[in-house]
N, C-alpha and C. Protein backbone atom coordinates (compact mmCIF):
# COMPACT_ATOMS: atom_id res chain seq x y z
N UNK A 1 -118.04 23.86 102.08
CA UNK A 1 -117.39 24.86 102.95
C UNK A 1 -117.76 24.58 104.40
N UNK A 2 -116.76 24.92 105.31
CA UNK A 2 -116.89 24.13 106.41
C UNK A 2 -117.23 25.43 106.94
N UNK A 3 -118.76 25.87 107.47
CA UNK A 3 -118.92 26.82 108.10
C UNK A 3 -118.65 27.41 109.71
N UNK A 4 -117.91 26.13 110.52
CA UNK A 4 -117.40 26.64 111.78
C UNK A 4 -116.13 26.55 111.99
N UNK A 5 -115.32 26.99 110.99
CA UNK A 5 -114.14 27.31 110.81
C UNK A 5 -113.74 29.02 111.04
N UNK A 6 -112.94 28.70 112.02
CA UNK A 6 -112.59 29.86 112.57
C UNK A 6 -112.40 30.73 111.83
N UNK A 7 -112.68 32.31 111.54
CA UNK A 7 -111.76 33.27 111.22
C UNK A 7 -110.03 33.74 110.67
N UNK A 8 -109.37 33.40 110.96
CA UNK A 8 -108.39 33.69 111.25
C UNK A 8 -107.29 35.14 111.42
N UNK A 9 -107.30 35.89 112.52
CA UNK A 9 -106.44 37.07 112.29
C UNK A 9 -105.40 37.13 112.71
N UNK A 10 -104.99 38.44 112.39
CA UNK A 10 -103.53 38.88 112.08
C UNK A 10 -103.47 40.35 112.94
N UNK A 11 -103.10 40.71 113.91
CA UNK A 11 -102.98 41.74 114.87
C UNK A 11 -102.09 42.28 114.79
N UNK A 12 -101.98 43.94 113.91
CA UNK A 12 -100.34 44.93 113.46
C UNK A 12 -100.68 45.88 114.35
N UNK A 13 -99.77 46.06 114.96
CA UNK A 13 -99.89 47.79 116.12
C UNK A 13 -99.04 47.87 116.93
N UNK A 14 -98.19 48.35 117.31
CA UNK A 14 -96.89 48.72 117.46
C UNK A 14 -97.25 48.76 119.23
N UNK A 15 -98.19 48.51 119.71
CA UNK A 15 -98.67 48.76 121.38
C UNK A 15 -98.69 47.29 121.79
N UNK A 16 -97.82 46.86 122.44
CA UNK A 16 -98.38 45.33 122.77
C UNK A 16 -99.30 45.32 124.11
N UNK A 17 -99.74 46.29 124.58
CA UNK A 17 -100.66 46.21 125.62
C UNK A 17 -102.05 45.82 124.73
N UNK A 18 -102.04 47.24 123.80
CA UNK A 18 -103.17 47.32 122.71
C UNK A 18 -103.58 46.12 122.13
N UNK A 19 -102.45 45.03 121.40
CA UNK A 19 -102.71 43.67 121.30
C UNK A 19 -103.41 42.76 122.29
N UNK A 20 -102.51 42.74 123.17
CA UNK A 20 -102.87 41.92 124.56
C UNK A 20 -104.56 42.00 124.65
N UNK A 21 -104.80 43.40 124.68
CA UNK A 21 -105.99 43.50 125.26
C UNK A 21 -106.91 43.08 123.73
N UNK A 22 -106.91 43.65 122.40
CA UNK A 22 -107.56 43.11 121.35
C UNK A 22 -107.72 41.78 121.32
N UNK A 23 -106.48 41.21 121.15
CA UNK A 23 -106.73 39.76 120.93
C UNK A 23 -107.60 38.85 121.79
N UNK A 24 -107.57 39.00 123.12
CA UNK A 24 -108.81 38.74 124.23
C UNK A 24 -110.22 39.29 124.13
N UNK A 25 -110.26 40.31 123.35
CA UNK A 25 -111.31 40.47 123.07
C UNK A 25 -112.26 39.72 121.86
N UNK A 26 -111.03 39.85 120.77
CA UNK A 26 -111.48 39.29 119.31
C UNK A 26 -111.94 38.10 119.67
N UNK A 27 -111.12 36.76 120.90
CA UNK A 27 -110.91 35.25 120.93
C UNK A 27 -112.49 35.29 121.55
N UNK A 28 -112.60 36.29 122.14
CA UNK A 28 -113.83 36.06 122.93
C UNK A 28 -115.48 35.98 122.21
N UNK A 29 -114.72 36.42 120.58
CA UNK A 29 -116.11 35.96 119.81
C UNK A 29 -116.57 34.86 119.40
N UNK A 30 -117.16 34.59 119.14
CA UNK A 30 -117.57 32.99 118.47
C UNK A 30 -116.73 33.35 116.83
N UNK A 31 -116.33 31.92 116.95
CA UNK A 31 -115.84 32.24 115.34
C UNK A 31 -114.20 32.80 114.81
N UNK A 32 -113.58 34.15 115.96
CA UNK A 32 -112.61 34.72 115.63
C UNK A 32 -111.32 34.06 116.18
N UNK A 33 -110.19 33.62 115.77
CA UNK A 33 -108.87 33.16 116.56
C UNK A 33 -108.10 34.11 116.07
N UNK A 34 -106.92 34.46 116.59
CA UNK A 34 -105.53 35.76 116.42
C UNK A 34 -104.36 34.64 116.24
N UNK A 35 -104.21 34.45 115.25
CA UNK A 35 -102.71 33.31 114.94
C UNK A 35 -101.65 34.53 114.60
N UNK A 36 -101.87 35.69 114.80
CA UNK A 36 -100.61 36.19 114.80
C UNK A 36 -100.33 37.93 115.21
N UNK A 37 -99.16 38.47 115.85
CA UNK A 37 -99.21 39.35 116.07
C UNK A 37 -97.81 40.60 115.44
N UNK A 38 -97.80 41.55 115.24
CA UNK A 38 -96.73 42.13 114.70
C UNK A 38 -96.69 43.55 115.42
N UNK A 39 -95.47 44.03 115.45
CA UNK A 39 -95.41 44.99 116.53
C UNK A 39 -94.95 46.25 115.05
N UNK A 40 -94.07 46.06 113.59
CA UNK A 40 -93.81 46.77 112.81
C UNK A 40 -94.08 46.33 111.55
N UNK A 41 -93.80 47.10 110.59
CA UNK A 41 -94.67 46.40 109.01
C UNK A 41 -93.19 45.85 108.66
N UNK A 42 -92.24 45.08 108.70
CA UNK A 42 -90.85 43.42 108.07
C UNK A 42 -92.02 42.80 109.28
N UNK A 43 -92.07 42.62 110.08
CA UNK A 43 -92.67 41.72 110.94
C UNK A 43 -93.79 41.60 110.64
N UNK A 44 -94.58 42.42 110.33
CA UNK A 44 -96.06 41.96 109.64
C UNK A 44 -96.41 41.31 108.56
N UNK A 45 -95.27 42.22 107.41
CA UNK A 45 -95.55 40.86 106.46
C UNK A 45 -94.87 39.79 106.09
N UNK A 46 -93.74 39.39 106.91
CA UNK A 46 -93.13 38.32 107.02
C UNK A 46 -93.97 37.01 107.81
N UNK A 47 -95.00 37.61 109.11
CA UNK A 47 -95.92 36.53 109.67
C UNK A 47 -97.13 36.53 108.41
N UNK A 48 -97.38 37.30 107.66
CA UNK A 48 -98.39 36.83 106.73
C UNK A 48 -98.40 36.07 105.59
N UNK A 49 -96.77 36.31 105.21
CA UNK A 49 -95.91 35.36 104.78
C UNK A 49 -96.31 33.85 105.39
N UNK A 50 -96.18 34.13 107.18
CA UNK A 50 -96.22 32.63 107.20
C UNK A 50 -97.09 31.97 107.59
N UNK A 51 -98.29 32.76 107.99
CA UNK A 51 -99.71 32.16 108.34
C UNK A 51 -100.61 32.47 107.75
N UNK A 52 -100.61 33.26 106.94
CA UNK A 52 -101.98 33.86 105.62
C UNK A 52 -102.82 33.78 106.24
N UNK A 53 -103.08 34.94 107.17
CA UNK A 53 -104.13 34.92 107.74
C UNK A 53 -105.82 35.43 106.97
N UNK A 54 -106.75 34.82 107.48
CA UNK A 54 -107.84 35.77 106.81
C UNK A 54 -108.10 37.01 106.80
N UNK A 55 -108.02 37.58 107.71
CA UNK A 55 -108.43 39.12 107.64
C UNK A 55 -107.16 39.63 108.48
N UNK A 56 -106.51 40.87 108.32
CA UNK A 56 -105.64 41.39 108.70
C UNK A 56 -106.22 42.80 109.53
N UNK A 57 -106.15 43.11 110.96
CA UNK A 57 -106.31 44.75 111.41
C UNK A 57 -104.89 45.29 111.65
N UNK A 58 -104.52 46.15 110.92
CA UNK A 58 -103.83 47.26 110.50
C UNK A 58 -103.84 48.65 111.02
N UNK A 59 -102.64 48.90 112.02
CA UNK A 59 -102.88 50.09 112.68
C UNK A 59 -102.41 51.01 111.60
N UNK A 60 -102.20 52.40 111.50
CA UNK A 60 -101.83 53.31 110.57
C UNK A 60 -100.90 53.59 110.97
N UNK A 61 -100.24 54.21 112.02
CA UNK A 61 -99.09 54.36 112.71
C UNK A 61 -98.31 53.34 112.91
N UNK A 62 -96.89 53.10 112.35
CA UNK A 62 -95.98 51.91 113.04
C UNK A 62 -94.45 52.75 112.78
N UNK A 63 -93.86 52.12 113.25
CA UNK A 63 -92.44 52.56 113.51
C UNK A 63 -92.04 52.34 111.82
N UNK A 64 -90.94 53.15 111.49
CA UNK A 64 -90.30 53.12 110.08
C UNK A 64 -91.69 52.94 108.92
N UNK A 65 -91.96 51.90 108.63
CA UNK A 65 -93.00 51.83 107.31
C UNK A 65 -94.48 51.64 108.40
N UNK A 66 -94.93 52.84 107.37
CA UNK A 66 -96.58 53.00 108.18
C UNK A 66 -97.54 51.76 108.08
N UNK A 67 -98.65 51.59 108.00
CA UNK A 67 -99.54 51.12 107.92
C UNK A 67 -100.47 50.88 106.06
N UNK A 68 -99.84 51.83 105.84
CA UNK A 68 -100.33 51.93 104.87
C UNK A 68 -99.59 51.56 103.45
N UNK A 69 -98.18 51.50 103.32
CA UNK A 69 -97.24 50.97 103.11
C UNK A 69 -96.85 49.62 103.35
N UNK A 70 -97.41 49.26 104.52
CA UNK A 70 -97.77 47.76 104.67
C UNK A 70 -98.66 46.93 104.21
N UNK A 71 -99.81 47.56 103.91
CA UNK A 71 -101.11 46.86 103.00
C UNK A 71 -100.18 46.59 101.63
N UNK A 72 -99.69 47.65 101.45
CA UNK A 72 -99.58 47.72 99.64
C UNK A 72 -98.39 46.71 99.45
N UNK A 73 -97.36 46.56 100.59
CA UNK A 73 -96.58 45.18 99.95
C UNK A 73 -97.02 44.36 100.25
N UNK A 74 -98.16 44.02 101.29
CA UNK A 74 -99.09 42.86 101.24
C UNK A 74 -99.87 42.54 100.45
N UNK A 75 -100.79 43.38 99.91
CA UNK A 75 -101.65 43.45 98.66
C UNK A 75 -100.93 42.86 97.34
N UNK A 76 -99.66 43.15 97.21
CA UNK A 76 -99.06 42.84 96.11
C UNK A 76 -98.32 41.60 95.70
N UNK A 77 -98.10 41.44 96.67
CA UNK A 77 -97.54 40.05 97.05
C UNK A 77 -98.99 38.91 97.05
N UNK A 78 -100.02 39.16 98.03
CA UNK A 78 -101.08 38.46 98.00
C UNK A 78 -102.39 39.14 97.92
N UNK A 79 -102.85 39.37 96.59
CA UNK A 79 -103.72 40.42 95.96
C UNK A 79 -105.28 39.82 96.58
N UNK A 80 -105.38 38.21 97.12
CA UNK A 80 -106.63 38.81 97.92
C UNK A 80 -106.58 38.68 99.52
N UNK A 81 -105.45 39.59 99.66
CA UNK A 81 -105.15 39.34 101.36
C UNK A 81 -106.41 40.60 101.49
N UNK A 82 -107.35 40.41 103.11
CA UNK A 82 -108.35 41.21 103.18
C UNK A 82 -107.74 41.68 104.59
N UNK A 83 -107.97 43.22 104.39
CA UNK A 83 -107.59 44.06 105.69
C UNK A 83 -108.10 45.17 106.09
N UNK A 84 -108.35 45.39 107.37
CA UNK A 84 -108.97 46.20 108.22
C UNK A 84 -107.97 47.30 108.63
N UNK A 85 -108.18 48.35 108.21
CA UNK A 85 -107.23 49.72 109.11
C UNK A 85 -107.83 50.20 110.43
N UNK A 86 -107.54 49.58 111.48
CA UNK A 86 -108.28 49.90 112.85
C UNK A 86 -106.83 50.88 113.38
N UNK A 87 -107.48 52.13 114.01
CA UNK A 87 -106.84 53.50 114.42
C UNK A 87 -107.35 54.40 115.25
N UNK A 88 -106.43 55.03 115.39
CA UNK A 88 -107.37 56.44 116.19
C UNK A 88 -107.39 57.72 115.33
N UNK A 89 -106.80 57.60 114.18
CA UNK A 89 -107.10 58.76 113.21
C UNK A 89 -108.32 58.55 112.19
N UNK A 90 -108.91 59.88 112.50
CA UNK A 90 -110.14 59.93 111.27
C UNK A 90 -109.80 60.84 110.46
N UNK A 91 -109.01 61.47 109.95
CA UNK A 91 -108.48 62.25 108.88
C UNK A 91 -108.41 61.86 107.40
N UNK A 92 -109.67 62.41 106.91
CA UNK A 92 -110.01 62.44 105.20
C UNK A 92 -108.57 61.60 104.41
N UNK A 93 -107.60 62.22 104.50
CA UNK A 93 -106.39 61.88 103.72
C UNK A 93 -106.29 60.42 104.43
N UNK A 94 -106.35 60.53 105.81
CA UNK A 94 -105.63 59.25 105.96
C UNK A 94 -106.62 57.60 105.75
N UNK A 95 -108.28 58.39 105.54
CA UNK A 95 -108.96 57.14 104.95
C UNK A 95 -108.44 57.33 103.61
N UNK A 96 -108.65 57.97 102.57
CA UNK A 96 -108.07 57.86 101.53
C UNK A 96 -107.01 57.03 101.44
N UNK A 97 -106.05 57.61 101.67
CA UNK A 97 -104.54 56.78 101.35
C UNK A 97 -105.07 55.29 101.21
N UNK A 98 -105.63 54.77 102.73
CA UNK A 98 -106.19 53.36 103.55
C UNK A 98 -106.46 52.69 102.11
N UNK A 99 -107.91 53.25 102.01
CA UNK A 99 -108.55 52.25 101.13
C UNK A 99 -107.66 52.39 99.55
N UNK A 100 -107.25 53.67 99.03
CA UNK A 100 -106.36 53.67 97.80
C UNK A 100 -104.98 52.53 97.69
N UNK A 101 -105.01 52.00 99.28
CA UNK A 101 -103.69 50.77 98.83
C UNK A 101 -104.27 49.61 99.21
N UNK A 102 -105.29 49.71 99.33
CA UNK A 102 -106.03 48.26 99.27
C UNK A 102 -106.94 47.77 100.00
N UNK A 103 -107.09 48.42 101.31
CA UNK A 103 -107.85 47.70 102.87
C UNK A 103 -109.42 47.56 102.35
N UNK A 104 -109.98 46.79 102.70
CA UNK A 104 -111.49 46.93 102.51
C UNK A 104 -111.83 47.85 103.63
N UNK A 105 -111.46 47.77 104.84
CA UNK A 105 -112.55 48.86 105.70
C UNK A 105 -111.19 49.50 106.45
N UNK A 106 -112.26 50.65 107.41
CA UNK A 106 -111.03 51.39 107.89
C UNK A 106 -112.32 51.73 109.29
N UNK A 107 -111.37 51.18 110.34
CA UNK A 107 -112.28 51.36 111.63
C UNK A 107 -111.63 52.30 113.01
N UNK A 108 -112.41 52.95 113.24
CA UNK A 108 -111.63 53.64 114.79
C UNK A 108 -111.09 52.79 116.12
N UNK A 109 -110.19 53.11 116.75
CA UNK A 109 -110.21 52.19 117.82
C UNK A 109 -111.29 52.02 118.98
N UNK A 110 -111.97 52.98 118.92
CA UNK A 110 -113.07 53.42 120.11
C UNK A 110 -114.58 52.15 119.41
N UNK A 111 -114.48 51.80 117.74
CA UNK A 111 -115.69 51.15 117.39
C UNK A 111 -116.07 49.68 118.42
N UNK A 112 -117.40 49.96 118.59
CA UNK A 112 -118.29 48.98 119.56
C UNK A 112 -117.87 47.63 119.09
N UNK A 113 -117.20 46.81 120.20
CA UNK A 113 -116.98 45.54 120.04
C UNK A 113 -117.89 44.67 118.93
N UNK A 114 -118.99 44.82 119.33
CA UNK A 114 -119.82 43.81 117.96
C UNK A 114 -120.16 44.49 116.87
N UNK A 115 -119.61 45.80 116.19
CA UNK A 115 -119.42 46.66 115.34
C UNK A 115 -118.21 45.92 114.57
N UNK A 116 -117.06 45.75 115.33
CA UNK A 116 -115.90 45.61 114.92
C UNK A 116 -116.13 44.11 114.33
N UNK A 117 -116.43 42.81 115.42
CA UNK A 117 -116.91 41.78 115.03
C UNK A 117 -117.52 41.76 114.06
N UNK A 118 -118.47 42.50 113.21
CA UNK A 118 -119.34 42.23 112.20
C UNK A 118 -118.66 42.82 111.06
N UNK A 119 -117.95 44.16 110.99
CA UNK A 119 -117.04 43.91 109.92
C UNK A 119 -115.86 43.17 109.76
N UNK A 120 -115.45 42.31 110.69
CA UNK A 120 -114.29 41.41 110.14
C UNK A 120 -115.00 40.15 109.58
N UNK A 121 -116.40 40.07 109.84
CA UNK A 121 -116.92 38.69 109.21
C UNK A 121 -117.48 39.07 107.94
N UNK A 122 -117.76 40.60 107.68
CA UNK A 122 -118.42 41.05 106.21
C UNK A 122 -117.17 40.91 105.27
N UNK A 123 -115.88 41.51 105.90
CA UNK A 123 -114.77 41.99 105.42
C UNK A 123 -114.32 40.43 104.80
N UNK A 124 -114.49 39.49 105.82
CA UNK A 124 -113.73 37.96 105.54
C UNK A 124 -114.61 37.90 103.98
N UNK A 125 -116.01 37.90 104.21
CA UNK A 125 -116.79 37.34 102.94
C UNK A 125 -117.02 38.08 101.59
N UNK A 126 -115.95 39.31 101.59
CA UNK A 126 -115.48 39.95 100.57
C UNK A 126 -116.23 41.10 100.34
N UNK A 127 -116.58 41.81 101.58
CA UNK A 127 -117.23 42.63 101.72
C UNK A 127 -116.41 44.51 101.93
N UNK A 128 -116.61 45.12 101.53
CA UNK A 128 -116.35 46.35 101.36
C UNK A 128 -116.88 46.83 102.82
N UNK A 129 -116.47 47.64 103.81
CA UNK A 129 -117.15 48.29 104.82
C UNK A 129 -116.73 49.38 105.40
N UNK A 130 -117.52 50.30 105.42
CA UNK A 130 -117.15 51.55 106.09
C UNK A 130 -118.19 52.35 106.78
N UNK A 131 -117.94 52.88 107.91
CA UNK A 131 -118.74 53.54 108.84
C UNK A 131 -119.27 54.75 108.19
N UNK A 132 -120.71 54.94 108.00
CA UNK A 132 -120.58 56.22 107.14
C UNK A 132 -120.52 57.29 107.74
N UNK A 133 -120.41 57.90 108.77
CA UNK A 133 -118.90 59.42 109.30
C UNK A 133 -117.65 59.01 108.46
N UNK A 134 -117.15 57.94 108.13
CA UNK A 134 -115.80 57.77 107.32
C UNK A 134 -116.11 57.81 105.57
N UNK A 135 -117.21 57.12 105.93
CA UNK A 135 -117.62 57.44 104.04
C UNK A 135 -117.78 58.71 104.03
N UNK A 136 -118.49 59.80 104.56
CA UNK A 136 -118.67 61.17 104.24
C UNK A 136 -117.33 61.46 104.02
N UNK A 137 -116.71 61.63 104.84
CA UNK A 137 -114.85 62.17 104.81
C UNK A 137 -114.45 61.23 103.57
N UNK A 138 -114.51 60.53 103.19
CA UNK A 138 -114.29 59.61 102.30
C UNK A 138 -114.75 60.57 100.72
N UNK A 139 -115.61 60.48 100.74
CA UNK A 139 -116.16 61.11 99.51
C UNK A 139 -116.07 62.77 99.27
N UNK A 140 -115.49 63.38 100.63
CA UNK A 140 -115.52 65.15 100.57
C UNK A 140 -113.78 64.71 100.17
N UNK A 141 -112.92 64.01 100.55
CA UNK A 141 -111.57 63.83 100.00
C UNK A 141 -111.70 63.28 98.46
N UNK A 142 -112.47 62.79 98.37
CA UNK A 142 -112.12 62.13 96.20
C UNK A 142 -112.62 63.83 95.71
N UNK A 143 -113.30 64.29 96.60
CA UNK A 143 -113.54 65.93 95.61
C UNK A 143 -112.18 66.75 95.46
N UNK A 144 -111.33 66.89 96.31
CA UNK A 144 -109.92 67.43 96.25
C UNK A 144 -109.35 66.65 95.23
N UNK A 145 -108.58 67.50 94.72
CA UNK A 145 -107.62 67.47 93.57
C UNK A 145 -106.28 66.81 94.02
N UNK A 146 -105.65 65.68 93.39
CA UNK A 146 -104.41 65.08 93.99
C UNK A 146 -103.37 66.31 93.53
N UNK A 147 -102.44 66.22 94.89
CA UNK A 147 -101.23 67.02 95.07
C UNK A 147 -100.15 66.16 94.18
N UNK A 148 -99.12 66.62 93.58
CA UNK A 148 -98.32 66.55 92.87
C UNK A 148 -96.91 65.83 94.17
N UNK A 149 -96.35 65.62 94.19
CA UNK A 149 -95.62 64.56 94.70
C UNK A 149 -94.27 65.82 95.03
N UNK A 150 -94.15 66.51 94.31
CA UNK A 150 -93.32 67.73 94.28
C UNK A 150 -93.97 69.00 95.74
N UNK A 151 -95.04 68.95 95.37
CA UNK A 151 -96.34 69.95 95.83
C UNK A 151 -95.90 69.13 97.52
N UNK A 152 -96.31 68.08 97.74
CA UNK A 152 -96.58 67.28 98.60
C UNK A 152 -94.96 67.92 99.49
N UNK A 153 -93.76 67.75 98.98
CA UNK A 153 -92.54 67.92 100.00
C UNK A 153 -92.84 69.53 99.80
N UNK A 154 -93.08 70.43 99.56
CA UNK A 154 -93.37 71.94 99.57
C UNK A 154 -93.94 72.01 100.83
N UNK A 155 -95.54 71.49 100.76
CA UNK A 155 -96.05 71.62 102.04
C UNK A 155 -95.64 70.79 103.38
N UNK A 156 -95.05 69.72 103.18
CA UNK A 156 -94.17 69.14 104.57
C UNK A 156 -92.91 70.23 104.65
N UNK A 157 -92.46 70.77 104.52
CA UNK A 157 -91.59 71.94 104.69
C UNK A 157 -92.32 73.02 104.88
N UNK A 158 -92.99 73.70 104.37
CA UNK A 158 -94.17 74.40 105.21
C UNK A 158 -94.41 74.04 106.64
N UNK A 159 -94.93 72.82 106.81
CA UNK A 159 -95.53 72.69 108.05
C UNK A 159 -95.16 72.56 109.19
N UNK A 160 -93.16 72.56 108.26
CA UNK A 160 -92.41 72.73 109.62
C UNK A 160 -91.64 73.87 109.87
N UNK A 161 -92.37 75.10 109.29
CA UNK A 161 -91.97 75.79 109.08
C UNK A 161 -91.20 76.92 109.06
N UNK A 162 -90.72 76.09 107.46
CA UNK A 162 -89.36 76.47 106.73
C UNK A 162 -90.20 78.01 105.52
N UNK A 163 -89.06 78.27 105.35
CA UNK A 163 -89.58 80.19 104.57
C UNK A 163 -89.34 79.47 103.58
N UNK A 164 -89.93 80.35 102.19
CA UNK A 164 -89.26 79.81 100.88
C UNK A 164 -88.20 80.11 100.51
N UNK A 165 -87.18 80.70 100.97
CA UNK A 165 -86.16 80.49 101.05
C UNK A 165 -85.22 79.05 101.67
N UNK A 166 -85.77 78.42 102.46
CA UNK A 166 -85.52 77.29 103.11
C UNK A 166 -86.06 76.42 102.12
N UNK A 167 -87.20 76.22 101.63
CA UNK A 167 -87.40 75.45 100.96
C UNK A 167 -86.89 75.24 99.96
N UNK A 168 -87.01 76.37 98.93
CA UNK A 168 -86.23 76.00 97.77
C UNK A 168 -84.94 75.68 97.51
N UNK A 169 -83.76 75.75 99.13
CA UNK A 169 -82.89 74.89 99.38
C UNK A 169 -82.69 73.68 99.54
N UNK A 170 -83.64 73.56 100.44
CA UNK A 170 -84.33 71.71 100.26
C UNK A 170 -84.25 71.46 99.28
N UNK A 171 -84.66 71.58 98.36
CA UNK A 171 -85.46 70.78 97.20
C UNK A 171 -84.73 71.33 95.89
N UNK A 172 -83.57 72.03 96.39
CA UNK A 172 -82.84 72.56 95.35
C UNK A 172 -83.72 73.11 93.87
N UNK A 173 -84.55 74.14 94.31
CA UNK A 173 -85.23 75.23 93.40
C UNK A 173 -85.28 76.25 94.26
N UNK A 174 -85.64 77.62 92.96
CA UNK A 174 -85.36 78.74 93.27
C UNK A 174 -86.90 79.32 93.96
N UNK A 175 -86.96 80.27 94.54
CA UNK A 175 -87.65 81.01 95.26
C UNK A 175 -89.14 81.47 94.36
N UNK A 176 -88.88 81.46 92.91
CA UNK A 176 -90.17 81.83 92.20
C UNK A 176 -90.37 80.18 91.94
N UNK A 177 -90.05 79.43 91.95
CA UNK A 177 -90.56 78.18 91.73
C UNK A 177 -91.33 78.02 92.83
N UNK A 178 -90.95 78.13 94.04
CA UNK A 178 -91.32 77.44 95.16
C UNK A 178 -93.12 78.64 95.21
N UNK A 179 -92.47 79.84 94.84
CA UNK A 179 -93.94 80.52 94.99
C UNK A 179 -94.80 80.10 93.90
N UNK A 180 -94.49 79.44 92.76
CA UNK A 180 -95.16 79.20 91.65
C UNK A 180 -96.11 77.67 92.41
N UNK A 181 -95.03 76.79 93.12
CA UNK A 181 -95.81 75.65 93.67
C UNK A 181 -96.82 76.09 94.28
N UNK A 182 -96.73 77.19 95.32
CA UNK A 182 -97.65 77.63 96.24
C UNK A 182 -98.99 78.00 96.29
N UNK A 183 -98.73 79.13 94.86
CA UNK A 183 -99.88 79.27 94.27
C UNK A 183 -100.84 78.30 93.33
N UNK A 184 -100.31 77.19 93.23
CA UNK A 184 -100.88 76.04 92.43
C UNK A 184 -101.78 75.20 93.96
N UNK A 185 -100.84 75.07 95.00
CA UNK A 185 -101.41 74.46 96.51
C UNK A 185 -102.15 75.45 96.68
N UNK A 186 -102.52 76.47 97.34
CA UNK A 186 -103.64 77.60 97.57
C UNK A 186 -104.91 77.06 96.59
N UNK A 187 -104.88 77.38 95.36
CA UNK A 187 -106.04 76.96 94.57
C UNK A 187 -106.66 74.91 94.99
N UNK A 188 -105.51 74.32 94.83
CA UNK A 188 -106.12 72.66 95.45
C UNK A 188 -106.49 72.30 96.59
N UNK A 189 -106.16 73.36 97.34
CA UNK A 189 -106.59 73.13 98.88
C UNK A 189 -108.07 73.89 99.11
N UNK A 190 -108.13 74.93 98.55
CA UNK A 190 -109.09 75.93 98.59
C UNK A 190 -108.61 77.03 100.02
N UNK A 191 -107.17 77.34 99.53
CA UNK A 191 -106.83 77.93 100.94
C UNK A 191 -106.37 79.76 100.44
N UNK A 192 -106.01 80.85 101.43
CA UNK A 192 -105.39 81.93 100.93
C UNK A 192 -104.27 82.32 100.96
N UNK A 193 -103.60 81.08 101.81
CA UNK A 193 -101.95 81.93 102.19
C UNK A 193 -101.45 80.61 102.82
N UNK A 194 -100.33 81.06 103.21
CA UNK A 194 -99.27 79.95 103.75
C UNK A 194 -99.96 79.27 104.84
N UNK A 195 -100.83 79.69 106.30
CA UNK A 195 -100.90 79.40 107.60
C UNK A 195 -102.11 79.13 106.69
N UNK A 196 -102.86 79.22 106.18
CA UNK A 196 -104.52 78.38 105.80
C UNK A 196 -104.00 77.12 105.55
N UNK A 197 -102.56 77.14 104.81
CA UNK A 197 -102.36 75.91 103.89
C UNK A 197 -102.08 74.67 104.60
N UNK A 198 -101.23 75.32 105.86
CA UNK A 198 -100.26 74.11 106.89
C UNK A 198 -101.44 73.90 107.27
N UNK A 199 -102.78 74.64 108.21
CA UNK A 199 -103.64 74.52 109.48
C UNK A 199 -104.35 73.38 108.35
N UNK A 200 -105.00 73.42 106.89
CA UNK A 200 -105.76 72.47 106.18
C UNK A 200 -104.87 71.66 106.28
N UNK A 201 -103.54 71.61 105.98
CA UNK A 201 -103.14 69.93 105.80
C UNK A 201 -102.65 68.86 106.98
N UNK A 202 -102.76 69.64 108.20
CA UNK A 202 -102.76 68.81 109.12
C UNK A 202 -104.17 68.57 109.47
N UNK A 203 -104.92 69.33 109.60
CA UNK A 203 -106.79 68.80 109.80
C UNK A 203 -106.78 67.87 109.17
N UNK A 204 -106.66 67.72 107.27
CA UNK A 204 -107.13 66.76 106.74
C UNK A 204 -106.19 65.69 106.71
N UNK A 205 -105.27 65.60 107.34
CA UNK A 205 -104.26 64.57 107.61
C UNK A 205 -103.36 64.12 106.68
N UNK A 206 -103.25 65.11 105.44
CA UNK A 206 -101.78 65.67 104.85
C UNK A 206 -101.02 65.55 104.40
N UNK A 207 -100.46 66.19 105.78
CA UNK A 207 -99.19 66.05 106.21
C UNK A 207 -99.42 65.84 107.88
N UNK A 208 -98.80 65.07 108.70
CA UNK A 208 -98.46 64.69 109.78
C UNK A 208 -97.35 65.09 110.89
N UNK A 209 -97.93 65.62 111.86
CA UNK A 209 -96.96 65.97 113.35
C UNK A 209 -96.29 65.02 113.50
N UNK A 210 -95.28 64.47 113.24
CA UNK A 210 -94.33 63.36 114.15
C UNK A 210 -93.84 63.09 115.12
């Protein structure tokens, strides 16, 4: 194994300033090169498609398919592609989701340059990594109970909020259904009413402001 062989990454984030400025930073380590950059997830994994890069950083936010949606047709396609979720959200749900579609670590954008450097070289050598403020949130989210996929469009209609009357138009059900969902969400959230339910699922990152 040729040990001064570069790194190789893969830069997803929809900011090309944000790039600009990462990638000058990353080049500036010993060891790291950026062979590629993507501004949305067809463009991200079409360049990974064509440069297989070693380690991938992965914003969470991108235009049309998130971040997270992007691991998982990458992951699947190339089951040991290794990737970093670097963001500005720390929201329980949204490490969850992260690591549940595949990323080994999940980093803030604010993390200390040779912080960041040292998990893309743990991450390259098949290393698992997470900041533990993100492992705590990490492990208080596997204690919540998964929402039902049904449950899940209830409370995004909630949060934009629609009455149950509105809802159960949406979703074409009736008004005791929609209260029957409700009272099933109240107990999984650990909440008492409608406004506990929206204010928890945007804290824990949910459901999402767009």
């Amino acid at each position: 194994m040729n040990t001064n062989k570069s790194i190789r990454l893969m830069l997803v984030d929809d900011h090309p300033a944000f790039r600009k400025g990462m990638a000058a930073l990353l080049e500036s380590e010993t060891g790291l090169k950026v062979v590629a950059e993507a501004g949305n997830g067809p463009d991200a994994i079409s360049l990974f498609r064509r440069h297989q890069p070693d380690v991938v950083l992965m914003d969470l936010r991108l235009p049309g398919m998130g971040g997270v949606e992007v691991t998982i047709a990458i992951r699947k396609e190339f089951p040991a592609a290794r990737i970093i979720v670097l963001t500005t959200f720390d929201a329980d749900e949204d490490i969850y989701r992260a690591i549940q579609s595949g990323a080994q670590s999940y980093l803030l954008k604010d993390t200390p340059d040779d912080e960041l450097a040292a998990t893309i070289r743990a991450v390259h050598a098949g290393q698992a990594r997470l900041p533990p403020k993100l492992a705590a949130r990490l492990a208080a989210r596997q204690q919540r109970p998964e929402l039902s996929s049904r449950e899940m469009e209830v409370l995004q209609l909630l949060v934009k909020g629609r009455s149950n009357k509105e809802i159960g138009s949406a979703l074409f059900i009736c008004e005791d259904t929609v209260k029957s969902h409700f009272r099933t969400l109240f107990v999984k959230l650990g909440v008492q009413d409608r406004t506990e339910a929206a204010i928890n699922a945007i804290r824990h990152g949910i459901v999402h402001l767009d």
